[in-house]
Protein backbone atom coordinates (compact mmCIF):
# COMPACT_ATOMS: atom_id res chain seq x y z
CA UNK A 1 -110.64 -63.15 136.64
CA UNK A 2 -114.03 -64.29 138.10
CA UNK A 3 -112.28 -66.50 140.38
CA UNK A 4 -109.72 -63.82 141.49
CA UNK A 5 -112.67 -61.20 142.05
CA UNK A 6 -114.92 -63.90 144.01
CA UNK A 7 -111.60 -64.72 146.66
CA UNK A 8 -110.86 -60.90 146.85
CA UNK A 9 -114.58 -60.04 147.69
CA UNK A 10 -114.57 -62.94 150.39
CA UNK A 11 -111.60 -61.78 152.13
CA UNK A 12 -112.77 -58.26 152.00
CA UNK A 13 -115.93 -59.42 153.87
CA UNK A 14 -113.86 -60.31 156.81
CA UNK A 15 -114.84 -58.47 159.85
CA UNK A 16 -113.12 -57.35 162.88
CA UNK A 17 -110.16 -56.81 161.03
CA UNK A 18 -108.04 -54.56 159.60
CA UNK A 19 -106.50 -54.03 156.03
CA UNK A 20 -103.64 -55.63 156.66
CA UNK A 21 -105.51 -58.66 157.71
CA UNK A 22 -107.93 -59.00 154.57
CA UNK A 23 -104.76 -58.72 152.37
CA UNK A 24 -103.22 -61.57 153.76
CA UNK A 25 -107.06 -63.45 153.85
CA UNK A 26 -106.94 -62.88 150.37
CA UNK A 27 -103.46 -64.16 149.62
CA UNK A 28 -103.90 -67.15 151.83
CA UNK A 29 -107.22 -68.25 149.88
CA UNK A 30 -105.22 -67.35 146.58
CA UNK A 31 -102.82 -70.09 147.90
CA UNK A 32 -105.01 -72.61 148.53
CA UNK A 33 -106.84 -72.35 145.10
CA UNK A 34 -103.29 -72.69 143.69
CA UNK A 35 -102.29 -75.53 145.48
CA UNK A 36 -105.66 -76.90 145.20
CA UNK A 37 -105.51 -76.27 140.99
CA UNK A 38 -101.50 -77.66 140.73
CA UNK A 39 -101.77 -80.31 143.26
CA UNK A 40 -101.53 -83.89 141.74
CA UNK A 41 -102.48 -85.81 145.08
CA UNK A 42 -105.32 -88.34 144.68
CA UNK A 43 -105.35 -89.62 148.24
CA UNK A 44 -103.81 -89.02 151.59
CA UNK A 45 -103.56 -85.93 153.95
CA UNK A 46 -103.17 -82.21 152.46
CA UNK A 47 -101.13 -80.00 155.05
CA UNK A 48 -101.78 -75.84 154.85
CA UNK A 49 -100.57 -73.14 156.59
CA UNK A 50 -103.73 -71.02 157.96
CA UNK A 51 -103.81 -68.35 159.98
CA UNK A 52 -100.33 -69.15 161.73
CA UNK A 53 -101.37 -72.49 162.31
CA UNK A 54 -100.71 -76.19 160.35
CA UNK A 55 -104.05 -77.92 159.77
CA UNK A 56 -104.03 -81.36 157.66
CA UNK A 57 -107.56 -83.00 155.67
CA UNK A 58 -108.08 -84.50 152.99
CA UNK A 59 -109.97 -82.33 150.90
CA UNK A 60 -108.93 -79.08 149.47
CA UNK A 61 -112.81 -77.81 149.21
CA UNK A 62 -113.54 -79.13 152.91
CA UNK A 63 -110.16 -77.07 154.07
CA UNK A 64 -111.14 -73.89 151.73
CA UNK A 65 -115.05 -74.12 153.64
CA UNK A 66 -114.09 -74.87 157.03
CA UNK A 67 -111.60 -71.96 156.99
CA UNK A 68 -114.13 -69.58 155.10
CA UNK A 69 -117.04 -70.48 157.67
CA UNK A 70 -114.47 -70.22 160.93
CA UNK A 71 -112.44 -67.60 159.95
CA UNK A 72 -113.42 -64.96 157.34
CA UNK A 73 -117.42 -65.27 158.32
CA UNK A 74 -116.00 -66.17 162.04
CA UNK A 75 -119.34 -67.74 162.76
CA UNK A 76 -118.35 -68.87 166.02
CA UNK A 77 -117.49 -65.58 167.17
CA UNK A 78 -118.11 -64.42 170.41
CA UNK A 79 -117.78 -61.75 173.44
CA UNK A 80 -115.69 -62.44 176.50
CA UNK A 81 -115.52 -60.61 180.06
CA UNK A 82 -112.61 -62.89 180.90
CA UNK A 83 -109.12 -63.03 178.49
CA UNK A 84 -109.40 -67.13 179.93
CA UNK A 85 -112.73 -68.57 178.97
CA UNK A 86 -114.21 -71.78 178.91
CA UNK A 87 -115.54 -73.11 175.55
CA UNK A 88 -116.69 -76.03 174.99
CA UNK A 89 -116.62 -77.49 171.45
CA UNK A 90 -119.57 -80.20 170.34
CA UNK A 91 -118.51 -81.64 167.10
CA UNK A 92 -114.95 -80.27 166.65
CA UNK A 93 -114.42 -82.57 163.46
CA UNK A 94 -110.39 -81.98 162.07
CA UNK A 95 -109.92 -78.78 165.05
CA UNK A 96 -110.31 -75.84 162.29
CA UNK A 97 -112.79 -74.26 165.23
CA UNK A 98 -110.10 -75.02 167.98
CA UNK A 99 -107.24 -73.53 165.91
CA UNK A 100 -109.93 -70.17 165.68
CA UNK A 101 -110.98 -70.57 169.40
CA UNK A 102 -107.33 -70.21 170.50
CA UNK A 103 -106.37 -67.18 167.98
CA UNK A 104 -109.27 -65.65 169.29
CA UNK A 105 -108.87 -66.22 173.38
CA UNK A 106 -105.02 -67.71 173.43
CA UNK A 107 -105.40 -68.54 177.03
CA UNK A 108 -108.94 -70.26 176.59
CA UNK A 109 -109.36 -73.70 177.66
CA UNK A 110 -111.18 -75.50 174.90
CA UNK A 111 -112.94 -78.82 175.61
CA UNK A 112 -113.23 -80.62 172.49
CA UNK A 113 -115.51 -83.59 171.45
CA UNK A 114 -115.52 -85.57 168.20
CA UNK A 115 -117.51 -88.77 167.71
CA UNK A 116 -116.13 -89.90 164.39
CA UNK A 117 -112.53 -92.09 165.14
CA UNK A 118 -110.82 -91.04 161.95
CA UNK A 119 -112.11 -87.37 162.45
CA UNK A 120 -110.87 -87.44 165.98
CA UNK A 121 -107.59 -88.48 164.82
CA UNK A 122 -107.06 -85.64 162.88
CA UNK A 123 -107.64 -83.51 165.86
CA UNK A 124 -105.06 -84.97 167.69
CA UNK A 125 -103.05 -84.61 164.84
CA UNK A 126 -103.97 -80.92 164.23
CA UNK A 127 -103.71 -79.80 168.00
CA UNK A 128 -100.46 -81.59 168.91
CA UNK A 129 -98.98 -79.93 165.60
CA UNK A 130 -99.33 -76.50 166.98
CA UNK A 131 -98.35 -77.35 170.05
CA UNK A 132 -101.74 -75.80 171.86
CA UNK A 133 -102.58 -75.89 175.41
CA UNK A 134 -105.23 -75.68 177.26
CA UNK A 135 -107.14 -78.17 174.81
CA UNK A 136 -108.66 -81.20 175.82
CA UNK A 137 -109.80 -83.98 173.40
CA UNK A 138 -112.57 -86.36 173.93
CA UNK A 139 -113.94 -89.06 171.32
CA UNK A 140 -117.46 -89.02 171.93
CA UNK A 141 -120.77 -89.38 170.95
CA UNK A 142 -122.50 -86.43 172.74
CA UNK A 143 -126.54 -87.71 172.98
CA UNK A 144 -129.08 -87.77 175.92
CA UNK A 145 -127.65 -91.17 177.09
CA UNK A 146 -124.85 -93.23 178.40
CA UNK A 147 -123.30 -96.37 176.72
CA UNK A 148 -122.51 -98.21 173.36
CA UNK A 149 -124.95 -96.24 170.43
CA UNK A 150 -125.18 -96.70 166.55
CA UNK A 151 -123.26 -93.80 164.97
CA UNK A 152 -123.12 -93.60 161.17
CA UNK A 153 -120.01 -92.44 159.10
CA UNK A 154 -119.77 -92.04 155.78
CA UNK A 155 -117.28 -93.97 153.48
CA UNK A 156 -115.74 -90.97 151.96
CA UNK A 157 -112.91 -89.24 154.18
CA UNK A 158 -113.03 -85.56 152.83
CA UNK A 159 -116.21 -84.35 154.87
CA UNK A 160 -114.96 -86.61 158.14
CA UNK A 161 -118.48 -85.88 159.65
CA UNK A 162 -121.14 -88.92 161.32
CA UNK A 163 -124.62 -88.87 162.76
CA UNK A 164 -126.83 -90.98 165.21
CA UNK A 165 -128.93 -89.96 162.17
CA UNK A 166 -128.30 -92.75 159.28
CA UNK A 167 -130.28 -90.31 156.95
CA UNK A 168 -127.79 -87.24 157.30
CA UNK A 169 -124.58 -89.18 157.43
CA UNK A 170 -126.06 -92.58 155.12
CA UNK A 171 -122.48 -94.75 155.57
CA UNK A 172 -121.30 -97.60 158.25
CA UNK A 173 -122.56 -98.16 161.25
CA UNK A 174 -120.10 -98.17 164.54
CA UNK A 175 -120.42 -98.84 167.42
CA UNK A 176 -119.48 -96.40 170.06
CA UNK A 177 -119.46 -94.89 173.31
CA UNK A 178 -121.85 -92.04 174.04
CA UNK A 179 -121.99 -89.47 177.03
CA UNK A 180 -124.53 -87.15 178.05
CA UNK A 181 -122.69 -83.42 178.10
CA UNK A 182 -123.93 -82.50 181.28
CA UNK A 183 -122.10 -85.19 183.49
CA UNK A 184 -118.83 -83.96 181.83
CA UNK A 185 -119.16 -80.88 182.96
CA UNK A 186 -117.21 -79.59 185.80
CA UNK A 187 -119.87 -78.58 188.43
CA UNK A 188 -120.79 -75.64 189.68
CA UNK A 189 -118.56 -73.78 186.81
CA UNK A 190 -119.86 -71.18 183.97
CA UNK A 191 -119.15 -72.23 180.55
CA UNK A 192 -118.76 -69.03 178.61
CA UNK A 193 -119.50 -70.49 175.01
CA UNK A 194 -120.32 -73.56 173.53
CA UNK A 195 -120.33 -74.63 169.63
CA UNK A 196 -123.04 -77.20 168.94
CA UNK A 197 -122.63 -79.02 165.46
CA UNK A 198 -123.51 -82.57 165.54
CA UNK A 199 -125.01 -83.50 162.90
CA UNK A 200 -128.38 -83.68 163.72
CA UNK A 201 -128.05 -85.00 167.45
CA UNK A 202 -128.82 -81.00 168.56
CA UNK A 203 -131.90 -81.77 170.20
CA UNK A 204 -130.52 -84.92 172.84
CA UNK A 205 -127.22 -82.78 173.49
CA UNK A 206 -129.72 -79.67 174.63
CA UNK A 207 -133.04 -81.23 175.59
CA UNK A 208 -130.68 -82.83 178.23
CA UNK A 209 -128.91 -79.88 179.01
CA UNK A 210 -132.00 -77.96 179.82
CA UNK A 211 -133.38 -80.88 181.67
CA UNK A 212 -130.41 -81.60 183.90
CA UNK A 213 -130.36 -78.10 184.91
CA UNK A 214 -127.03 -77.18 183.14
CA UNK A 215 -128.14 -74.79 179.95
CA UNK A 216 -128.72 -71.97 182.75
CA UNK A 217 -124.47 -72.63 183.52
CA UNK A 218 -124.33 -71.87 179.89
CA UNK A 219 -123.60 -67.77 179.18
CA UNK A 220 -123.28 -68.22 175.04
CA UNK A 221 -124.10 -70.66 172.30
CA UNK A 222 -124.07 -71.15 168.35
CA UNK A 223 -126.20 -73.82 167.21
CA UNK A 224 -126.11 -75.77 163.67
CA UNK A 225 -129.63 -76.88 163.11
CA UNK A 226 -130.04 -79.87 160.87
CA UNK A 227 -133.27 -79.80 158.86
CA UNK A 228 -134.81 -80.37 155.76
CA UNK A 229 -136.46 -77.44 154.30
CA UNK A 230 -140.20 -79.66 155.04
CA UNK A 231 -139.49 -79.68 159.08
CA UNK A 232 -137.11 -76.27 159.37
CA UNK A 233 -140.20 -74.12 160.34
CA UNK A 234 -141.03 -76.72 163.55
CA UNK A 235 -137.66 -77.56 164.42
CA UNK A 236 -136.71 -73.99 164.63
CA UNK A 237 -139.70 -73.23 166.51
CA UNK A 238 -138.44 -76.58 168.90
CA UNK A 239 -135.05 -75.06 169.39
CA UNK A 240 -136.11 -71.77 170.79
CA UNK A 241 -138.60 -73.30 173.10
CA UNK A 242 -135.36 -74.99 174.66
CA UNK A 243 -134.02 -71.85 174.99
CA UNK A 244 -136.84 -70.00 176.03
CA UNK A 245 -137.15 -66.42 177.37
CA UNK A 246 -133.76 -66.27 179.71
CA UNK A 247 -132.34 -66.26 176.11
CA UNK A 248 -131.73 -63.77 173.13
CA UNK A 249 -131.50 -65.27 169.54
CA UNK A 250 -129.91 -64.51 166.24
CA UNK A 251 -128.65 -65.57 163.15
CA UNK A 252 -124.91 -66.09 163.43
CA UNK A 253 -123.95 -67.32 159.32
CA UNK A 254 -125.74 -66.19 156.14
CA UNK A 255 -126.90 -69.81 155.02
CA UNK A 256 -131.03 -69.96 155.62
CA UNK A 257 -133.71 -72.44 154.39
CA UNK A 258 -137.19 -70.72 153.90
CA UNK A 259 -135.99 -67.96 155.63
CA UNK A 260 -134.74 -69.61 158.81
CA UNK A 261 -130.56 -69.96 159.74
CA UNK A 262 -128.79 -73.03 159.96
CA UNK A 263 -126.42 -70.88 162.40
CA UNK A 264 -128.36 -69.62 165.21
CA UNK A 265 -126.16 -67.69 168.19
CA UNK A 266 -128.15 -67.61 171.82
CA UNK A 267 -126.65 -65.31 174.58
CA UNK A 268 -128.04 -65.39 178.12
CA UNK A 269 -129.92 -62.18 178.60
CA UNK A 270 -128.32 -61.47 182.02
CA UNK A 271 -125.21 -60.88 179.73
CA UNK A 272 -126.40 -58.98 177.20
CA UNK A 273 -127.22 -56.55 179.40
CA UNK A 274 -124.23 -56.68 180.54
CA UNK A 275 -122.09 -56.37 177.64
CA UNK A 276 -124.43 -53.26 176.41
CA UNK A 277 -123.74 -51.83 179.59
């Protein structure tokens, strides 16, 4: 009963959307925890049905959390003047945020990057299963450089994450090819959102973005800030001063450490003004 209560309060926390909607949140998390509970599998991919979409991983509890986070908290969540805007996706790991991107804005175009090989596979996999368009793939390590860098990946499949960081990710090292975001960039173009989650490599992706004179181009942003509770307090204080004043900031998911987010959403002031307009 505990269990039943805890999925229906979850799906009932789901905003922007109707009754309808939160019943059929609930049943689909019901689903999972059934398939997750009968499932005999001890290895190898775990197709679901989500949200209209197929998504494959290997790990029931990675699925359930990237589909809580993405969908039911929609933590990426944004605003749009245009029914066609341009997102750009920094760590896109299996595609659970690309799958969300295009319920949200169907005739987005999505530009997705994923440094880790076997992660990146699965978002081929994931996109060319539901037949999106408008989606462009890239296996990269986004940094403040160009060329061959030493990315770390874990030796367990389920989270399918990496760092340039061997103290977040602690597996293997790879080689492999890194790009700085702002020469991928079409020019002279406004990007209306971009997702930052990279494991740690924040900081290079939008220290170089600010420096390169591209963050401006940039109307909305949610950032995952890595941090251990003993440096939180300065690297938050770090990422705003990237930001600066041309930007507002706030908390876009409920997970905090000493009071700071590990979600933080910054929107160009220009637009907020004009969106409260």
């Amino acid at each position: 009963m505990l269990t039943l209560f805890r999925l229906w309060k979850l799906a009932f926390s789901r905003q922007n959307t109707q009754l309808a909607g939160r019943l059929h949140t609930f049943y689909t998390l019901l689903r999972i925890h059934a398939e997750a509970k009968l499932s005999k599998k001890t290895g190898g991919l775990i197709p679901l049905k989500l949200e209209g979409f197929t998504i494959a991983g290997y790990s029931y509890v990675t699925l359930t959390e990237l589909y809580t986070d993405i969908f039911i908290k929609q933590v990426y969540r944004f605003e749009s003047g245009t029914e066609r805007p341009f997102i750009v996706d920094c760590g896109a790991n299996i595609g659970m945020s690309v799958l969300y991107f295009k319920q949200l804005y169907p005739d987005g175009e999505v530009w997705a990057f994923e440094a880790n090989p076997d992660a990146f596979a699965l978002l081929q996999r994931n996109v060319e299963a539901n037949k999106l368009k408008g989606i462009r793939l890239f296996n990269l390590v986004l940094s403040d450089t160009e060329g061959e860098v030493d990315f770390y990946i874990p030796a367990a499949t389920a989270g399918l994450n990496g760092s340039l960081n061997p103290a977040i990710a602690k597996g293997t090292k790879q080689r492999l090819q890194a790009c700085r975001l702002s020469g991928l960039l079409p020019e002279n173009k406004q990007i209306d959102f971009v997702k930052v989650d990279i494991e740690g490599a924040e900081f290079q992706l939008l220290t170089e973005l600010r420096e390169s004179g591209r963050l401006p181009d940039i109307k909305q942003l949610v950032v995952e800030l890595h941090a251990s509770s003993k440096d939180m307090h300065q690297k938050y204080d770090s990422l705003l001063r990237i930001f600066g004043e041309a930007y507002q900031h706030e908390a876009a998911g409920d997970l905090y450490t000493l009071d700071f987010p590990h979600l933080v959403k910054f929107t160009r002031k220009d637009l907020t003004i004009r969106l409260n307009s």
